[in-house]
Protein backbone atom coordinates (compact mmCIF):
# COMPACT_ATOMS: atom_id res chain seq x y z
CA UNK A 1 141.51 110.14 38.93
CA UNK A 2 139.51 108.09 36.43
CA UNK A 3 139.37 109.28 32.56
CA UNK A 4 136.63 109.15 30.10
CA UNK A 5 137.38 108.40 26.45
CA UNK A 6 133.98 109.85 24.09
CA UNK A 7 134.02 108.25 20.82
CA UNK A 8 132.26 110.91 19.05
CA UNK A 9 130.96 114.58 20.47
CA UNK A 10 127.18 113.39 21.22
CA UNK A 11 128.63 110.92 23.50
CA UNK A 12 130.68 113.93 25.43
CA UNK A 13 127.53 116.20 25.74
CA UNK A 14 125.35 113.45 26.69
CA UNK A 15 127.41 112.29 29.40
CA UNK A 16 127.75 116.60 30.44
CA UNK A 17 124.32 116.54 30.92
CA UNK A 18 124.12 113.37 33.17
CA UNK A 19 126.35 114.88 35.26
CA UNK A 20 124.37 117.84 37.06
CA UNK A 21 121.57 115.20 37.48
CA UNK A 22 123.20 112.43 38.97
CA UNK A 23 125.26 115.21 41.65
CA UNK A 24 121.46 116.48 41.78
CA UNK A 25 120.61 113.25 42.93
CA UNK A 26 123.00 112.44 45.60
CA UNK A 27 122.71 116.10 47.18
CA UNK A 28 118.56 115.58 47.15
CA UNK A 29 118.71 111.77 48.47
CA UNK A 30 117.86 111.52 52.53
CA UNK A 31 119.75 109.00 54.25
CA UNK A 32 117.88 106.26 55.29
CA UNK A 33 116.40 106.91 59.27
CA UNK A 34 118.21 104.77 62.26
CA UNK A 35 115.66 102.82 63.98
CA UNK A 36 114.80 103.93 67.54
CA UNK A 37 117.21 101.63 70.27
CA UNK A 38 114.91 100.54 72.92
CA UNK A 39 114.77 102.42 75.86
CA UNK A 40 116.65 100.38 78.40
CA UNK A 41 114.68 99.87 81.41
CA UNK A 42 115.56 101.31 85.10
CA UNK A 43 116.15 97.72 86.99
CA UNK A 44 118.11 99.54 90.01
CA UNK A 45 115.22 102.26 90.61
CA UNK A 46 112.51 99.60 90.43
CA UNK A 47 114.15 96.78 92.55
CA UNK A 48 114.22 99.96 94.78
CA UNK A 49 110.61 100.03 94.66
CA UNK A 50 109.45 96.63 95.04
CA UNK A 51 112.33 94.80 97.10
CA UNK A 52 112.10 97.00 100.31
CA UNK A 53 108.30 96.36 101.02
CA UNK A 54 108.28 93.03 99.83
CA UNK A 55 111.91 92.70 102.05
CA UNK A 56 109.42 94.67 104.91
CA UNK A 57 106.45 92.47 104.91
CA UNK A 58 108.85 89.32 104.78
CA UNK A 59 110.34 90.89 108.19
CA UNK A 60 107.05 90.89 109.80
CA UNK A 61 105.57 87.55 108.95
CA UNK A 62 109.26 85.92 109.85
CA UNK A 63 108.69 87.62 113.45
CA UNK A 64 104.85 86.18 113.56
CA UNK A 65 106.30 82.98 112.86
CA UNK A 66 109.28 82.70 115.63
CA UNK A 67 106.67 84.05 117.88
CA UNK A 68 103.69 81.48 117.19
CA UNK A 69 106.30 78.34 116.35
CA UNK A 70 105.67 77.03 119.79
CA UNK A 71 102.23 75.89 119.15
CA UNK A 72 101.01 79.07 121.30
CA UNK A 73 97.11 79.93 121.45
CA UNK A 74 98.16 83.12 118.45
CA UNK A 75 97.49 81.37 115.09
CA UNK A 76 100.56 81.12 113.17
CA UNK A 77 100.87 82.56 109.51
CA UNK A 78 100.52 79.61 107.41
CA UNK A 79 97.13 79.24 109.51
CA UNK A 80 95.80 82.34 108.75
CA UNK A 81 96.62 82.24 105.11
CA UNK A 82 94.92 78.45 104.87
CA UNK A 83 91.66 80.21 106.92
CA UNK A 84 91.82 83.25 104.17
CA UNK A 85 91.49 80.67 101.54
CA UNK A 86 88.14 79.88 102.71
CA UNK A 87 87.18 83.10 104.27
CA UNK A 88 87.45 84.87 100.20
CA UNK A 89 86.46 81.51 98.56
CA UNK A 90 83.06 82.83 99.11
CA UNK A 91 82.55 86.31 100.78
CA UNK A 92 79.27 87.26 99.63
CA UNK A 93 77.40 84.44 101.63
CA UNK A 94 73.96 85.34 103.20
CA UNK A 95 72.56 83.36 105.84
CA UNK A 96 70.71 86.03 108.15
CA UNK A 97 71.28 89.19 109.02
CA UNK A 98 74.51 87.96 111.78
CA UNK A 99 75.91 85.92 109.17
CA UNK A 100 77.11 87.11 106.21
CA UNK A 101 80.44 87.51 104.52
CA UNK A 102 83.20 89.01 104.51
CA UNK A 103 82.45 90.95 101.50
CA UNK A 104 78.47 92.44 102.39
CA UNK A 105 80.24 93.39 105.56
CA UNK A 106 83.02 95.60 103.86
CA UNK A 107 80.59 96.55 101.41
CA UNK A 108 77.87 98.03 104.63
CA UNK A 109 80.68 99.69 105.84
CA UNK A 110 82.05 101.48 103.02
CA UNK A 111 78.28 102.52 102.62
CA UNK A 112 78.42 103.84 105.96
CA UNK A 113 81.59 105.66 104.88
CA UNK A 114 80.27 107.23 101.58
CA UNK A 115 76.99 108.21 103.36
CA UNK A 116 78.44 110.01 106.34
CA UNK A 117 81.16 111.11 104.24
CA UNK A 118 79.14 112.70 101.27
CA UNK A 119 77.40 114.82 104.14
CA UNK A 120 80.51 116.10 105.26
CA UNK A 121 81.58 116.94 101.93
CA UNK A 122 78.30 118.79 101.03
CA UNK A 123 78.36 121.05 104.93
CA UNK A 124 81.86 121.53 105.22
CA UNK A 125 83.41 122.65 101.80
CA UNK A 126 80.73 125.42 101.47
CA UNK A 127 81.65 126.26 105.40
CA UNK A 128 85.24 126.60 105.00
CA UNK A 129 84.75 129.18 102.10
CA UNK A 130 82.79 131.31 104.06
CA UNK A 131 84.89 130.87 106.91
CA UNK A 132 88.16 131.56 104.89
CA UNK A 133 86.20 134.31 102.83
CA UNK A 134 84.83 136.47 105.85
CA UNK A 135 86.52 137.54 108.66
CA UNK A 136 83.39 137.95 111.13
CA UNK A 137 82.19 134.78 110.19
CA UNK A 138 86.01 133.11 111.29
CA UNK A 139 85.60 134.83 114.18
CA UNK A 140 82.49 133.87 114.98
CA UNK A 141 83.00 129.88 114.33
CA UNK A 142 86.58 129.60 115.36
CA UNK A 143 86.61 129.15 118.35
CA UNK A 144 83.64 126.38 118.09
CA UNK A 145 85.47 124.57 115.62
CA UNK A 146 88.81 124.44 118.07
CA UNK A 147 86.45 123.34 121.19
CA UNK A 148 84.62 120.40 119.14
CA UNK A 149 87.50 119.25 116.87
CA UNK A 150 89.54 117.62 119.49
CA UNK A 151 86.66 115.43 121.05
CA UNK A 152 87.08 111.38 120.00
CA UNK A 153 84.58 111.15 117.54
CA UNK A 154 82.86 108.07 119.59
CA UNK A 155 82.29 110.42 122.04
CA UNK A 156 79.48 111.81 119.45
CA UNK A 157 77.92 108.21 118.64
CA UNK A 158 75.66 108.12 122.10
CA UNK A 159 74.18 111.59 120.79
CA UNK A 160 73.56 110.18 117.40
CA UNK A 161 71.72 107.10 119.07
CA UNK A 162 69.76 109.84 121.46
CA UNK A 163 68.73 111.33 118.54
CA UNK A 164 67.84 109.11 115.63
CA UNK A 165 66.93 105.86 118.14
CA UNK A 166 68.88 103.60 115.98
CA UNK A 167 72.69 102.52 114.92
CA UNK A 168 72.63 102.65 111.63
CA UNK A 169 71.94 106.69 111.62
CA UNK A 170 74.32 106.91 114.65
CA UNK A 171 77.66 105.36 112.84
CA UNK A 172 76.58 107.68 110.17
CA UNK A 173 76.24 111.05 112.26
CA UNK A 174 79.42 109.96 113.86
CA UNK A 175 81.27 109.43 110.59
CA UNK A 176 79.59 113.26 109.42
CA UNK A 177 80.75 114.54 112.32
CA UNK A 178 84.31 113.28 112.70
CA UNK A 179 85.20 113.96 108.23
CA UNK A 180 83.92 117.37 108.64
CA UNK A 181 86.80 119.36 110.42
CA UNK A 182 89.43 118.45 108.45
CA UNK A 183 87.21 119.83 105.28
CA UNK A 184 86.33 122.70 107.18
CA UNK A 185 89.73 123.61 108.04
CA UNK A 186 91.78 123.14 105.29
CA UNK A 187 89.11 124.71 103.02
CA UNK A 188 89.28 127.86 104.86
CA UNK A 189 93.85 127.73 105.23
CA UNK A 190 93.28 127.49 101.07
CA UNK A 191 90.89 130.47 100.96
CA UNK A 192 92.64 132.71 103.02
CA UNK A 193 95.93 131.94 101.39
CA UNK A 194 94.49 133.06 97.70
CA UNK A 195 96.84 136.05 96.94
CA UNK A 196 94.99 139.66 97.72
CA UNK A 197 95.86 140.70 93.99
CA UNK A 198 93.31 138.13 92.50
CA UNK A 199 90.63 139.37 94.55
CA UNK A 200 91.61 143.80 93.99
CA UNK A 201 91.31 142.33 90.35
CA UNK A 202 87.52 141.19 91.04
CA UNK A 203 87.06 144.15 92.69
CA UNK A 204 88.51 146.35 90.18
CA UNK A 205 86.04 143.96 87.11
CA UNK A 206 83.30 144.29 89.75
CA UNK A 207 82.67 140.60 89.87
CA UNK A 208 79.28 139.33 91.93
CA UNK A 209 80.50 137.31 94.95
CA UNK A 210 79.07 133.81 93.39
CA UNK A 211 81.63 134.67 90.40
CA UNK A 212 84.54 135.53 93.01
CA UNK A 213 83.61 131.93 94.56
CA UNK A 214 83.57 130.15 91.40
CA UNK A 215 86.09 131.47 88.91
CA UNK A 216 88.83 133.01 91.53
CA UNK A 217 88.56 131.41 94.93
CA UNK A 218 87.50 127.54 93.64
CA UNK A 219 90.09 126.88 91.72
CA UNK A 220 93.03 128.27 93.78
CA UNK A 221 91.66 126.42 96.93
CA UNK A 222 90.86 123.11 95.15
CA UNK A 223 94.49 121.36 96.30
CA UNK A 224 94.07 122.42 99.67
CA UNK A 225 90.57 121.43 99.38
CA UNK A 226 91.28 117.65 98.38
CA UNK A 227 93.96 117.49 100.94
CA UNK A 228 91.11 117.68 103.23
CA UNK A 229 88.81 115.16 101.45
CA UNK A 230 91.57 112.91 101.72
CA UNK A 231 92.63 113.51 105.38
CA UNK A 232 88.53 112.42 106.25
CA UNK A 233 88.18 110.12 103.99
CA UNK A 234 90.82 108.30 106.30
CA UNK A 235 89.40 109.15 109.35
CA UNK A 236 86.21 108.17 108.83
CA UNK A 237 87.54 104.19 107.75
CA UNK A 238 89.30 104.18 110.90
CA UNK A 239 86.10 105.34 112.89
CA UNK A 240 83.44 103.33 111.19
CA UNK A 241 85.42 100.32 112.41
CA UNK A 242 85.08 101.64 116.01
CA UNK A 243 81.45 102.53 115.94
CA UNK A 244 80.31 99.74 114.50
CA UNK A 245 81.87 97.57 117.06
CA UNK A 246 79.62 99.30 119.63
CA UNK A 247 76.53 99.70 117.45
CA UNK A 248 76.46 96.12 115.81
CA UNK A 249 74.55 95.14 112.93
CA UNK A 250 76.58 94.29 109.48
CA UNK A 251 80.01 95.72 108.49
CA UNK A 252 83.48 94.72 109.07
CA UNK A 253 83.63 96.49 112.72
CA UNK A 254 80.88 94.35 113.84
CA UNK A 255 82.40 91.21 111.75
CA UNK A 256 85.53 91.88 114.09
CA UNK A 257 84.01 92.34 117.24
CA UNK A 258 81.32 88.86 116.49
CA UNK A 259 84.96 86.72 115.66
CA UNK A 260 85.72 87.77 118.94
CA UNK A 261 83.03 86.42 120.62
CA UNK A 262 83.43 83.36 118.88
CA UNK A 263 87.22 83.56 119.83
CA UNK A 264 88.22 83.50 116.03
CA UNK A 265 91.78 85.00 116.32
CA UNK A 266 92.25 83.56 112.45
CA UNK A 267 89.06 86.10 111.10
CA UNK A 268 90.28 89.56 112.98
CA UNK A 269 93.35 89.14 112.01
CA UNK A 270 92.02 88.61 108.51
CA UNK A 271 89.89 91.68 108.84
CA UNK A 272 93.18 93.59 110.08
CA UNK A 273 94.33 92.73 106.77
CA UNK A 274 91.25 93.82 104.77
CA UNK A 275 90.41 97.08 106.92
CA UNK A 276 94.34 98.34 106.23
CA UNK A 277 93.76 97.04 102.38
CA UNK A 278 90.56 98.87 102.01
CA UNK A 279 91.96 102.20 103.77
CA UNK A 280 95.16 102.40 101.34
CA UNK A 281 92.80 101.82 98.38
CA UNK A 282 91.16 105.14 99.51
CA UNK A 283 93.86 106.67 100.36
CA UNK A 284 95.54 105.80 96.85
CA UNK A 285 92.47 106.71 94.77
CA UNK A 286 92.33 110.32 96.78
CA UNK A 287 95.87 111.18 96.20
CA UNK A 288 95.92 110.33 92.76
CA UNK A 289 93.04 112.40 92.12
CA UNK A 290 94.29 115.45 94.28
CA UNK A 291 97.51 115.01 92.06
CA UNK A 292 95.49 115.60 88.57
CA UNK A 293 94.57 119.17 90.25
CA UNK A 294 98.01 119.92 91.77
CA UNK A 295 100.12 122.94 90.10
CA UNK A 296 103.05 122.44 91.64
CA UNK A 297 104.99 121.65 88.76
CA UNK A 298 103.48 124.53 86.36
C-alpha cells in the first residue's frame, strides 16, 4: 500500500475530491477497439474450383495431341489455336453476304435465337397458365402437346419453308416451335402445384381471375417458370445450329457447314468451341437470373 502525507487540511480535501473523479474516469473510459484480422481466404475450396476443370480441359487437349502427333489429316491443337488467332483477330469482316466473320455469323444466329425464342416466350407462358389453371382446357391440349413434343424439331423446318417460302422465317418457326414445350409444360407443373389454400383464400376475398393470375398464381409459378425459359433457351442454340446448316444464309450453322465444303477442319472445330461458349453464356445468365427469384432458402 502507498501512503499520502497532506501538509495542511486543504491539501487532504482537495486530493478527496480528485478521487471520485479520477475512479469516475477509469470506470467511464472505453477500451480502445481491436482492429478487424483479415479474413483468411479459402485456398483448399477454391483450388477445388479451378484445378479440376482446368486439370479436365488439360486431359482433353493432351489426348488431341497423342492422337494428331503423327502428322494425321485432324489438325493438331497448337494448329487450331495459331488459326483462332487469326480467325478473332478480325471477326466482324464483311465481304458479301457468304463471307463474313465469325462474329456477324454468331451475332445472325443469336438473332435467330432471340426472335424465335421471344415468340415462344410470349405463346407458351400464357398457355401453360391456362393449361395448369383449368382442368378442361388440360384435357383438351394434353394429349396434343404429348403427340407433337417428341417430334425432332427439324422435322418442323420443311413446314416452315412450305409456309413462309424462305429460310430465314423457317429457322425461326423451327426455333418457336421447338422452345415452346418446355415453357408450356413446366408453366402448367408450377400452376398446378400452387397449394389449394392460396386459391380458397381468393375465393373466400372474391378476387377477379386476372388478380388470381397476377398476385397468387405468378409469383408462386415464376421458378418453375424460368426453369423452362432456361431449358429452351438451350434447345433452341442447339437447333439453330442444325437448321441453319440446311437453310444456309449467315450464322454460325451455315459458317460450319461452308468450312466444310472448303474442308476447313481448323474453323469447325473453332466454331465447336464458340457454339459450346455461346450456349454456357446462356445457360449461365438464365440460371443466375432464375436464382434471384428462387425461395428455396426463405
Amino acid at each position: 500500500m502507498v501512503s499520502a502525507v497532506f501538509h495542511s487540511p486543504s491539501e487532504a480535501s482537495a486530493a478527496a475530491r480528485a478521487v471520485p473523479a479520477i475512479a469516475a474516469t477509469a470506470t467511464t473510459a472505453t477500451p480502445a477497439k481491436a482492429k478487424p484480422g483479415r479474413v483468411p481466404h479459402d485456398w483448399n475450396g477454391m483450388a477445388l474450383k479451378v484445378l479440376p476443370p482446368i486439370f479436365g480441359i488439360a486431359v482433353l487437349v493432351g489426348i488431341w495431341a497423342l492422337l494428331t502427333m503423327k502428322g494425321t489429316s485432324f489438325p493438331t491443337p497448337w494448329a487450331t489455336f495459331k488459326e483462332a488467332v487469326i480467325v478473332f483477330s478480325d471477326p466482324f469482316y464483311n465481304k458479301g453476304p457468304n463471307d463474313q466473320g465469325i462474329g456477324w455469323n454468331i451475332l445472325f444466329s443469336l438473332e435467330r435465337v432471340a426472335v424465335g425464342f421471344g415468340l415462344a416466350a410470349v405463346v407458351g407462358i400464357p398457355v401453360g397458365f391456362m393449361i395448369g389453371r383449368f382442368k378442361v382446357l388440360n384435357s383438351m391440349v394434353s394429349p396434343l402437346i404429348s403427340l407433337l413434343r417428341p417430334v425432332s424439331p427439324l422435322a418442323w423446318l420443311p413446314i416452315g419453308l412450305l409456309v413462309f417460302k424462305a429460310a430465314n422465317p423457317a429457322a425461326i418457326w423451327t426455333i418457336f416451335i421447338c422452345s415452346i414445350w418446355p415453357m408450356i409444360i413446366n408453366t402448367a407443373v408450377g400452376v398446378q402445384r400452387v397449394p389449394a389454400d392460396y386459391l380458397n383464400v381468393a375465393r373466400v376475398l372474391n378476387l377477379s381471375e386476372w388478380k388470381v393470375m397476377t398476385r397468387i398464381l405468378f409469383p408462386a409459378v415464376l421458378p418453375y417458370m424460368l426453369t423452362g425459359v432456361r431449358l429452351s433457351v438451350g434447345t433452341a442454340w442447339l437447333v439453330i445450329v442444325a437448321a441453319e446448316m440446311l437453310t444456309g444464309g449467315v450464322g454460325i450453322g451455315f459458317w460450319v457447314w461452308d468450312e466444310w465444303n472448303n474442308l476447313n477442319v481448323k474453323h469447325i472445330l473453332i466454331a465447336i468451341f464458340v457454339i459450346g461458349v455461346v450456349g454456357l453464356l446462356l445457360e449461365w445468365l438464365l440460371i443466375s437470373i432464375a436464382k434471384r427469384f428462387s425461395y428455396d432458402d426463405v
